[in-house]
N, C-alpha and C. Protein backbone atom coordinates (compact mmCIF):
# COMPACT_ATOMS: atom_id res chain seq x y z
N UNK A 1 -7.74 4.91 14.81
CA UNK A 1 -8.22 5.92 15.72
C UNK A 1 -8.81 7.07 14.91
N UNK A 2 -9.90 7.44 15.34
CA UNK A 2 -10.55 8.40 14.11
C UNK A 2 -9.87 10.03 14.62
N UNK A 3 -10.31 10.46 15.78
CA UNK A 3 -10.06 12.03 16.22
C UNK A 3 -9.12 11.67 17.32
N UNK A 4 -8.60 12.56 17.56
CA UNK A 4 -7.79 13.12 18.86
C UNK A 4 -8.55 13.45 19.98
N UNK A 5 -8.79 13.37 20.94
CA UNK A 5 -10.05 14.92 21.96
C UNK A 5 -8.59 15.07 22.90
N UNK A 6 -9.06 16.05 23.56
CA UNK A 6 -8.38 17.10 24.25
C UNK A 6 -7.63 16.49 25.18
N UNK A 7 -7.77 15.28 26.01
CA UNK A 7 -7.16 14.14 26.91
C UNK A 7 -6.19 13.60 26.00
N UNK A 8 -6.40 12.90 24.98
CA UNK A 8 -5.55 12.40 23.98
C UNK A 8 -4.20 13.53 23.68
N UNK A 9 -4.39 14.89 23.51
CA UNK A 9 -3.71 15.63 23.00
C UNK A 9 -2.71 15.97 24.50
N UNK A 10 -3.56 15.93 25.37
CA UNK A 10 -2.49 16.22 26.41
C UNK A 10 -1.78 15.37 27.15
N UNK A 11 -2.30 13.82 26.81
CA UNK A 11 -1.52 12.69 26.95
C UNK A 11 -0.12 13.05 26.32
N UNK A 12 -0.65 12.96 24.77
CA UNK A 12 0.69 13.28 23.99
C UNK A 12 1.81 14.19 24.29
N UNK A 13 0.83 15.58 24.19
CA UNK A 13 2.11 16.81 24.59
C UNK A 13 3.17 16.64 25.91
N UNK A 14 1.67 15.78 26.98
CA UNK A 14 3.19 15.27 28.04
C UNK A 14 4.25 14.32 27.74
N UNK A 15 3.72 13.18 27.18
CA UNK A 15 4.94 12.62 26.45
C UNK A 15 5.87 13.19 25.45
N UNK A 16 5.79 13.64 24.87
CA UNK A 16 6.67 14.67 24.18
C UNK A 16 7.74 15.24 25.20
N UNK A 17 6.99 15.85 26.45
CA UNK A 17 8.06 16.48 27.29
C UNK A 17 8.97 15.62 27.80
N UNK A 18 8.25 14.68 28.38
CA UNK A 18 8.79 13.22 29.21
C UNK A 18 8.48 12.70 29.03
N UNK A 19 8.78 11.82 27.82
CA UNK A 19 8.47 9.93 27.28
C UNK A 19 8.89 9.15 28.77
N UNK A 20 9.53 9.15 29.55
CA UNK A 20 9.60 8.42 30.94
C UNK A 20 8.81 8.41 31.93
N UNK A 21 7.97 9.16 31.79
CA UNK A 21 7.21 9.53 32.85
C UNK A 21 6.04 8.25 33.30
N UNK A 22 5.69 8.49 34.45
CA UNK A 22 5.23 6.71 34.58
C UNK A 22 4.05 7.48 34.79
N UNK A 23 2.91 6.12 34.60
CA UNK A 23 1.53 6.20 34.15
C UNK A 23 0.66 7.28 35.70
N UNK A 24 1.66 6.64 36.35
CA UNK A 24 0.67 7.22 37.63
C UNK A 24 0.55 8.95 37.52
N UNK A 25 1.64 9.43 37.09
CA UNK A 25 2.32 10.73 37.33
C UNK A 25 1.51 11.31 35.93
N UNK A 26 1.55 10.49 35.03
CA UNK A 26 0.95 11.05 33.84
C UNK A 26 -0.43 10.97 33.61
N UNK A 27 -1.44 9.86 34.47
CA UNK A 27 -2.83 10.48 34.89
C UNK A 27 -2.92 11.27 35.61
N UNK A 28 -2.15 11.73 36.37
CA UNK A 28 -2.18 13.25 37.64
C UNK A 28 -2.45 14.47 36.57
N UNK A 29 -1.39 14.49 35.67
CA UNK A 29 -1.78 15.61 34.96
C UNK A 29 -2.19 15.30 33.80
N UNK A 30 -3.08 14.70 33.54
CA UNK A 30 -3.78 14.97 32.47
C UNK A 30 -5.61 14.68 33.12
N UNK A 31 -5.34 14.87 34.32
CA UNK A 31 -6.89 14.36 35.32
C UNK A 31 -7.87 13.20 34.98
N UNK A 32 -6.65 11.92 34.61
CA UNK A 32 -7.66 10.70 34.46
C UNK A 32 -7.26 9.56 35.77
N UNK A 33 -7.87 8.62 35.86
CA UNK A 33 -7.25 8.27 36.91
C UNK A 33 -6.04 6.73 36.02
N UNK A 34 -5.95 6.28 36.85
CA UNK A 34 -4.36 5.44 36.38
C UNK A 34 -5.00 4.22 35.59
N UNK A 35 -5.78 3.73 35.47
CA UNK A 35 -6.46 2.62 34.64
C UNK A 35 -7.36 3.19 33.24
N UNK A 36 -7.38 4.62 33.64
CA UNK A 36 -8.45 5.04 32.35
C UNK A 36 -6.95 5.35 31.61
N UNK A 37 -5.58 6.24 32.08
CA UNK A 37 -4.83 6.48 31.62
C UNK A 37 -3.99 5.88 30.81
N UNK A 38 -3.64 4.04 31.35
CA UNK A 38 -3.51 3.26 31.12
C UNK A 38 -4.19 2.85 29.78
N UNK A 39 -5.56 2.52 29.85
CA UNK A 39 -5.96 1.85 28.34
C UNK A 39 -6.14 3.39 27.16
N UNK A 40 -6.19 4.30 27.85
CA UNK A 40 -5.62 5.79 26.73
C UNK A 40 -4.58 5.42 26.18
N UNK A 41 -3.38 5.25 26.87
CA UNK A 41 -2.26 4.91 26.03
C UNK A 41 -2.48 4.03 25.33
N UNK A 42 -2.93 2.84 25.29
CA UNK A 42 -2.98 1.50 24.79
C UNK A 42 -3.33 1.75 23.59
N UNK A 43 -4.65 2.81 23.67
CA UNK A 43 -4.89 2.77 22.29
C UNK A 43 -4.15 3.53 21.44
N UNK A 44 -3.74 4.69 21.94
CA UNK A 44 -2.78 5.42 21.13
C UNK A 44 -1.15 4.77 20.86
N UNK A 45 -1.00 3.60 21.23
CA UNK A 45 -0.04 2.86 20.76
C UNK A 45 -0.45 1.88 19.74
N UNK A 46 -2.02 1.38 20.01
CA UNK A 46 -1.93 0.58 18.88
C UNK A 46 -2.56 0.30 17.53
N UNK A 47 -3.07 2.37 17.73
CA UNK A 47 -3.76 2.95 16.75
C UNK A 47 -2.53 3.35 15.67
N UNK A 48 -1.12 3.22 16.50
CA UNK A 48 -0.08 4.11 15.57
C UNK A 48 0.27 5.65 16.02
N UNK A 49 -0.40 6.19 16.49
CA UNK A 49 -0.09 7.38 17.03
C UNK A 49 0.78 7.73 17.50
N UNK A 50 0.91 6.91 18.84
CA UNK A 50 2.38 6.48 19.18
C UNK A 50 3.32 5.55 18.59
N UNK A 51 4.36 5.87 18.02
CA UNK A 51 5.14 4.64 17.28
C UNK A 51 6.04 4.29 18.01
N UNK A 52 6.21 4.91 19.43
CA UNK A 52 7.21 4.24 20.19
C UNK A 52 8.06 4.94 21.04
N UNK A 53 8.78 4.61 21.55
CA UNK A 53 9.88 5.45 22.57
C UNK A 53 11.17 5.00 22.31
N UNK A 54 12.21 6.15 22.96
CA UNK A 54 13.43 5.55 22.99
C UNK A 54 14.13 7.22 23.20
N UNK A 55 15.52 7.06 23.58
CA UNK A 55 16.21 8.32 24.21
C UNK A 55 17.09 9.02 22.90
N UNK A 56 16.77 10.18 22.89
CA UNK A 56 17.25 11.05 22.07
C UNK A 56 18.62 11.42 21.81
N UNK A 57 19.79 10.56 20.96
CA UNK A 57 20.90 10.79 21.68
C UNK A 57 21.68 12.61 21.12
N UNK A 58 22.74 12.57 21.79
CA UNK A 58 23.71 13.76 20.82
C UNK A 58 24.24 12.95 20.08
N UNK A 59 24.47 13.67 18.26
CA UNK A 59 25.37 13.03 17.86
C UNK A 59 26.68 13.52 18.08
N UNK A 60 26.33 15.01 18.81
CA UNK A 60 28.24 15.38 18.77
C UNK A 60 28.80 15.16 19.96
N UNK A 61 27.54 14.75 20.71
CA UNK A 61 28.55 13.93 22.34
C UNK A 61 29.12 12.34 21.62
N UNK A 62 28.42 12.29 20.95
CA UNK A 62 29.28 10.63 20.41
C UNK A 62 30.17 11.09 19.21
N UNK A 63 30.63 12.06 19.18
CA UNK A 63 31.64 12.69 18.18
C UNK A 63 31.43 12.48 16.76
N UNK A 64 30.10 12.77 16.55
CA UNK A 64 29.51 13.29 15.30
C UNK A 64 29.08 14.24 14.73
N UNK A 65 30.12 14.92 14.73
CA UNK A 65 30.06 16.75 14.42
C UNK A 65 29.71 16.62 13.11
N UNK A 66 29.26 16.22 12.01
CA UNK A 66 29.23 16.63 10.74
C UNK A 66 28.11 15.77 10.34
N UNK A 67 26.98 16.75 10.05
CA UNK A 67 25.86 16.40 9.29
C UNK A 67 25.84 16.59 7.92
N UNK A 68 25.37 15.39 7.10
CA UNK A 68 25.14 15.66 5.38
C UNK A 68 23.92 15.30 5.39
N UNK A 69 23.69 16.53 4.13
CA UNK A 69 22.40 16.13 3.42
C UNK A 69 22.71 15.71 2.12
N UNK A 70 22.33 14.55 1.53
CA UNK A 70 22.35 13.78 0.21
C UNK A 70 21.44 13.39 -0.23
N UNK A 71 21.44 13.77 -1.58
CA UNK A 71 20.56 14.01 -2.36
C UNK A 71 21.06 12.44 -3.63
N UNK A 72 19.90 11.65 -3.70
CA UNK A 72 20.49 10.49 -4.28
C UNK A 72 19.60 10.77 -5.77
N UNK A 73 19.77 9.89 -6.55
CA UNK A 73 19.21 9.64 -8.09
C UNK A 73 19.49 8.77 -8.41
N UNK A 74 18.22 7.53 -8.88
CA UNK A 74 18.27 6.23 -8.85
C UNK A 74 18.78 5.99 -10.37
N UNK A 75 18.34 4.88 -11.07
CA UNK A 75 18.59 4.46 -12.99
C UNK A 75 16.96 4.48 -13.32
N UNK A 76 16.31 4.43 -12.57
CA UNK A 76 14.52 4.45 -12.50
C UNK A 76 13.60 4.56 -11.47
N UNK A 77 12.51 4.44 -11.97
CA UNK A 77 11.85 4.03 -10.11
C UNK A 77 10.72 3.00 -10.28
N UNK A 78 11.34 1.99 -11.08
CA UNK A 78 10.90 0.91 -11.19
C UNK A 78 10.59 0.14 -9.73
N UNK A 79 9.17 -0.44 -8.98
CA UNK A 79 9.36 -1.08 -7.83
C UNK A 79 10.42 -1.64 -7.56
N UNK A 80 11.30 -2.61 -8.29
CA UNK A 80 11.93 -3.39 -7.42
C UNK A 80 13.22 -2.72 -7.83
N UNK A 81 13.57 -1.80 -8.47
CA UNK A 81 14.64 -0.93 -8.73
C UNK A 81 14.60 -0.12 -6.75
N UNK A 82 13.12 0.41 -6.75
CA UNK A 82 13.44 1.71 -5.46
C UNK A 82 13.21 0.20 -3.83
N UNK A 83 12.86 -0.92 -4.21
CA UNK A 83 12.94 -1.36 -2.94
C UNK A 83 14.48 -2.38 -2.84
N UNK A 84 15.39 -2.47 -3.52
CA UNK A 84 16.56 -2.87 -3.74
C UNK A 84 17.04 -1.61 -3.10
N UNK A 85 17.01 -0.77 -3.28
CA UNK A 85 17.96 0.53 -2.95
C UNK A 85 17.29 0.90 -1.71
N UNK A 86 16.19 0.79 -1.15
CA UNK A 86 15.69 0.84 0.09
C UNK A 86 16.09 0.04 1.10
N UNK A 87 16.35 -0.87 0.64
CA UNK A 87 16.68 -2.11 1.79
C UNK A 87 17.79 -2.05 1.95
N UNK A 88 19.21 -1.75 1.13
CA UNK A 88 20.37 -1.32 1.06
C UNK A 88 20.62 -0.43 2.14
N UNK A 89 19.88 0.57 1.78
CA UNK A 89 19.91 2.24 2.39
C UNK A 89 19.77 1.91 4.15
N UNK A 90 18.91 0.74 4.69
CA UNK A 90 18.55 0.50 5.64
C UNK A 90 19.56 -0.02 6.27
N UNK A 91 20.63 -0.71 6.15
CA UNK A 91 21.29 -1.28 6.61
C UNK A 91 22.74 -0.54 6.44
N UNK A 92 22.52 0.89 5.88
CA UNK A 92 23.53 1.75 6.61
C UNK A 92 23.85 2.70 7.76
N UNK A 93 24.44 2.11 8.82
CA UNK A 93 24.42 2.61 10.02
C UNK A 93 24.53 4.11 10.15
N UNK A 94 25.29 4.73 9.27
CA UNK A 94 25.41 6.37 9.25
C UNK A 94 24.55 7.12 8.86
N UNK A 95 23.35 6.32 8.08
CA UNK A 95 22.02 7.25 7.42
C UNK A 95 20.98 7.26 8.80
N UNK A 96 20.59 8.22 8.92
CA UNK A 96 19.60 9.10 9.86
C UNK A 96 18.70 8.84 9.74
N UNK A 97 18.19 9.03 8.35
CA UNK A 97 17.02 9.13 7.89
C UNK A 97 16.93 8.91 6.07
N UNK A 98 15.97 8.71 5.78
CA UNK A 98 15.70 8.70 4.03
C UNK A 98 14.51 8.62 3.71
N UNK A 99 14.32 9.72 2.92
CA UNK A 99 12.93 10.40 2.25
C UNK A 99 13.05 9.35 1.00
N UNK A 100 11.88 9.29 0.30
CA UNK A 100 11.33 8.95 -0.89
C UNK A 100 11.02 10.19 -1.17
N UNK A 101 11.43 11.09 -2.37
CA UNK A 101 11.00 12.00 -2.88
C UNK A 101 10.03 11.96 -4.35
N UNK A 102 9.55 13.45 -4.23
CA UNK A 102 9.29 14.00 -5.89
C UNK A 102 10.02 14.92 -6.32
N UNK A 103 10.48 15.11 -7.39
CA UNK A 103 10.96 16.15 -7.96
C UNK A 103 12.50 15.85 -8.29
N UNK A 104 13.18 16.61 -8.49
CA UNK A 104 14.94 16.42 -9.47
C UNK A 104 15.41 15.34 -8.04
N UNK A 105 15.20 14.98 -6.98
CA UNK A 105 16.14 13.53 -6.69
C UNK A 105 15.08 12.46 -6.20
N UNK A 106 15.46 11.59 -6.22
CA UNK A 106 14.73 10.20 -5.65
C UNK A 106 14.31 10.31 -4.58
N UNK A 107 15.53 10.30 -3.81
CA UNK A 107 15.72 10.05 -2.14
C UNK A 107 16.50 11.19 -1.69
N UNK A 108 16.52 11.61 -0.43
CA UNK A 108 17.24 12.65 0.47
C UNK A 108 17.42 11.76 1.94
N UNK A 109 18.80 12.11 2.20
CA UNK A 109 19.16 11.45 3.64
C UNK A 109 20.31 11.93 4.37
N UNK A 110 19.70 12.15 5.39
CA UNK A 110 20.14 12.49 6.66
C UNK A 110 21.51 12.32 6.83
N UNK A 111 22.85 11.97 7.19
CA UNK A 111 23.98 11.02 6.96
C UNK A 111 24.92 11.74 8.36
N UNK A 112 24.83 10.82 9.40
CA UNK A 112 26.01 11.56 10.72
C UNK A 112 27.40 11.22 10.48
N UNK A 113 28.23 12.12 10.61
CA UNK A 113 30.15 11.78 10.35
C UNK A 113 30.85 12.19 11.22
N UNK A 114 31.71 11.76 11.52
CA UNK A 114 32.70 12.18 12.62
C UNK A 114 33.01 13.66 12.14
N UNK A 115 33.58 13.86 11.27
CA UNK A 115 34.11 14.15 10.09
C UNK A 115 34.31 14.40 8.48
N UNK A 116 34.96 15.15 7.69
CA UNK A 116 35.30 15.00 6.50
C UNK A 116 35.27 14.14 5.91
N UNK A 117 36.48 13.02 6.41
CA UNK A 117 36.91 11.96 5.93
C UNK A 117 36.24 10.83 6.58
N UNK A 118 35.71 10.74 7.76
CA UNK A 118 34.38 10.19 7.88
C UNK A 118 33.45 9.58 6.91
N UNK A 119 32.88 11.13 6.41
CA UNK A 119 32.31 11.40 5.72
C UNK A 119 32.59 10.64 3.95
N UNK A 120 33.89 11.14 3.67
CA UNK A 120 34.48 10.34 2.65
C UNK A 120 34.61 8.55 2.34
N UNK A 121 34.46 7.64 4.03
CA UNK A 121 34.38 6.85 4.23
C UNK A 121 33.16 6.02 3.36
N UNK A 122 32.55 7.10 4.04
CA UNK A 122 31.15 6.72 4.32
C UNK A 122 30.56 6.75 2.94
N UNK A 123 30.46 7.49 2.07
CA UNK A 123 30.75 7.78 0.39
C UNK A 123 30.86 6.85 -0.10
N UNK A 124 32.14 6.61 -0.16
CA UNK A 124 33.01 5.59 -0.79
C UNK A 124 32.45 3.86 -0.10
N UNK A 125 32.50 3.08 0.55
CA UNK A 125 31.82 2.26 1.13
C UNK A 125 30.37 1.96 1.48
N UNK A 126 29.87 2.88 1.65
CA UNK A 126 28.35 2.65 1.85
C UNK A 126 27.47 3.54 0.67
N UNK A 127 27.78 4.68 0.41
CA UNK A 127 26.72 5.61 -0.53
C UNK A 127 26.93 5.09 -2.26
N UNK A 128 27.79 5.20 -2.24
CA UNK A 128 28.30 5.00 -4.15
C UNK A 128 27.98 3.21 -4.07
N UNK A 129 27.81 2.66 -3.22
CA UNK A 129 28.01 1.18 -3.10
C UNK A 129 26.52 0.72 -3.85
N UNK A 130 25.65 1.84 -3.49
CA UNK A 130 23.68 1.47 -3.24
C UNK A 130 23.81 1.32 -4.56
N UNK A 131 22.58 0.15 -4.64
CA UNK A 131 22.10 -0.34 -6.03
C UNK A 131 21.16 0.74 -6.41
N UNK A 132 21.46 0.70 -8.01
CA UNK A 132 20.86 1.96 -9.02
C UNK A 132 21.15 3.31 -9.20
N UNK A 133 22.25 3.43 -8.04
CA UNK A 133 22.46 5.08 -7.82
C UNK A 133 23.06 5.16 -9.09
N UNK A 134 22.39 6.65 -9.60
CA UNK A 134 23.50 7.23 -10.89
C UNK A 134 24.33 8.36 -10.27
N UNK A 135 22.79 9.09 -9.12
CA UNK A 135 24.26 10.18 -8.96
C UNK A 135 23.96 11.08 -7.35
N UNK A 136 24.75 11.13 -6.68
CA UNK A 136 25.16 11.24 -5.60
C UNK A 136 25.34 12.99 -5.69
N UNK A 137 24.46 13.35 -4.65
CA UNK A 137 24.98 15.34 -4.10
C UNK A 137 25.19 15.48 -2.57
N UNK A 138 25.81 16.38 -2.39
CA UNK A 138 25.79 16.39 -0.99
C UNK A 138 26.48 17.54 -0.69
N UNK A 139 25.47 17.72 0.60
CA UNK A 139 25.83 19.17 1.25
C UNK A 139 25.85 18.90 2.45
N UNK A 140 26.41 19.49 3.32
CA UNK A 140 27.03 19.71 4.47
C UNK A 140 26.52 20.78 5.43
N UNK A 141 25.63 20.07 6.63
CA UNK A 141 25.09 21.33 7.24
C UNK A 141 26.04 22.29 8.53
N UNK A 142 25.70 23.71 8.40
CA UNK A 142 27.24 24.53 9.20
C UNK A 142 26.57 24.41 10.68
N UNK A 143 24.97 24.56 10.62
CA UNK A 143 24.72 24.43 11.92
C UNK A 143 23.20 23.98 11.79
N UNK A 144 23.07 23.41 13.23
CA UNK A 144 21.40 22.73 13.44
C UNK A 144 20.48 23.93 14.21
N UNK A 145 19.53 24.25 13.25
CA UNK A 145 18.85 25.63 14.16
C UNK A 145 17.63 24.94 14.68
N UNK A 146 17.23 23.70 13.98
CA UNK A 146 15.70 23.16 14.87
C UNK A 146 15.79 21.89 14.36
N UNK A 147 15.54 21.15 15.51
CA UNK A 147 15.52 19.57 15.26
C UNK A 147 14.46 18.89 15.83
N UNK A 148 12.85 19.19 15.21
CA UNK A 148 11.58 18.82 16.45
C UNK A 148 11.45 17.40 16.09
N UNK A 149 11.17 16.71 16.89
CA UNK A 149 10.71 15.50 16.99
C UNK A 149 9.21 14.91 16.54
N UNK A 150 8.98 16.04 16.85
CA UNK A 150 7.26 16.04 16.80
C UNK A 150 6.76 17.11 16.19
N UNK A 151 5.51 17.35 16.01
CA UNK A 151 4.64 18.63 15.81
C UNK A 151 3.92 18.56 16.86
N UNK A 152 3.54 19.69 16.98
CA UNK A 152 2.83 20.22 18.12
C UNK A 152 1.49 19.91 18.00
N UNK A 153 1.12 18.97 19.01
CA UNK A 153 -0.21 18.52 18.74
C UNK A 153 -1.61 19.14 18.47
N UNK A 154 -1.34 20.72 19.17
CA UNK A 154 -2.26 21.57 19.60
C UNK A 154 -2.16 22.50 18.42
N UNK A 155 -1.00 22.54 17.04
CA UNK A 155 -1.17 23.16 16.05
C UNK A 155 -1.82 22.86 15.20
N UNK A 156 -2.12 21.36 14.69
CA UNK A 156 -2.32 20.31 14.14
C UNK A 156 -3.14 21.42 13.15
């Protein structure tokens, strides 16, 4: 998809508000009619733009009060050194998220815990476990002040 135009952008920003919202309701306001709206989306799904849907959960309604940030450091970053430790990393249910970095660590990731000892679990069994790690940091966030999903299309 080369540009955005102004229909595109307000496709988006409504999804952003309400990813549920059904096609009919979402050509109303964006003033296309339901078949032009229709192949709009299409393409913005299969340009990549859209990468998809799905419901935003709490982690502390599912009693995951304790966010870490970890800071990993591989033995190199030899390809098949960082995609061994990638594919690892993937198949740990408590990681959020994981950056490929530059600078003093490899990787940075997200990590949800019940808890402390959760947390310690989670360490001990899944983090120290990853192939190549030399060395493991981690900090502990006290509170979440912004968690956007998106950028604002209209800042771009």
């Amino acid at each position: 998809m080369d540009k955005l135009d102004t229909i595109d952008v307000a496709i988006l920003r409504t999804l952003q508000e309400d990813g549920r919202i059904s096609n009919a309701n979402l050509a109303e306001k964006v003033g296309l009619s339901a078949s032009a709206c229709s192949r709009r989306l299409d393409i913005l799904e299969k340009s990549g733009v859209i990468r998809g849907y799905h419901a935003r959960l709490s982690n502390k309604a599912l009693d995951y009060t304790m966010t870490a940030i970890v800071h990993i450091s591989l033995s190199g970053q030899f390809e098949k050194t960082l995609s061994e430790f990638e594919a690892a990393v993937k198949r740990c249910p408590n990681v959020l998220v994981c950056y490929l970095m530059s600078g003093e660590y490899d990787y940075i990731l997200r990590v949800a815990a019940k808890d402390l000892q959760d947390y310690e679990r989670i360490h001990k069994e899944w983090l120290s476990a990853l192939p190549h790690v030399v060395r493991i940091n981690s900090a502990f966030a006290l509170r979440e002040v912004i968690d956007r999903p998106n950028i604002d299309v209209d800042k771009r």
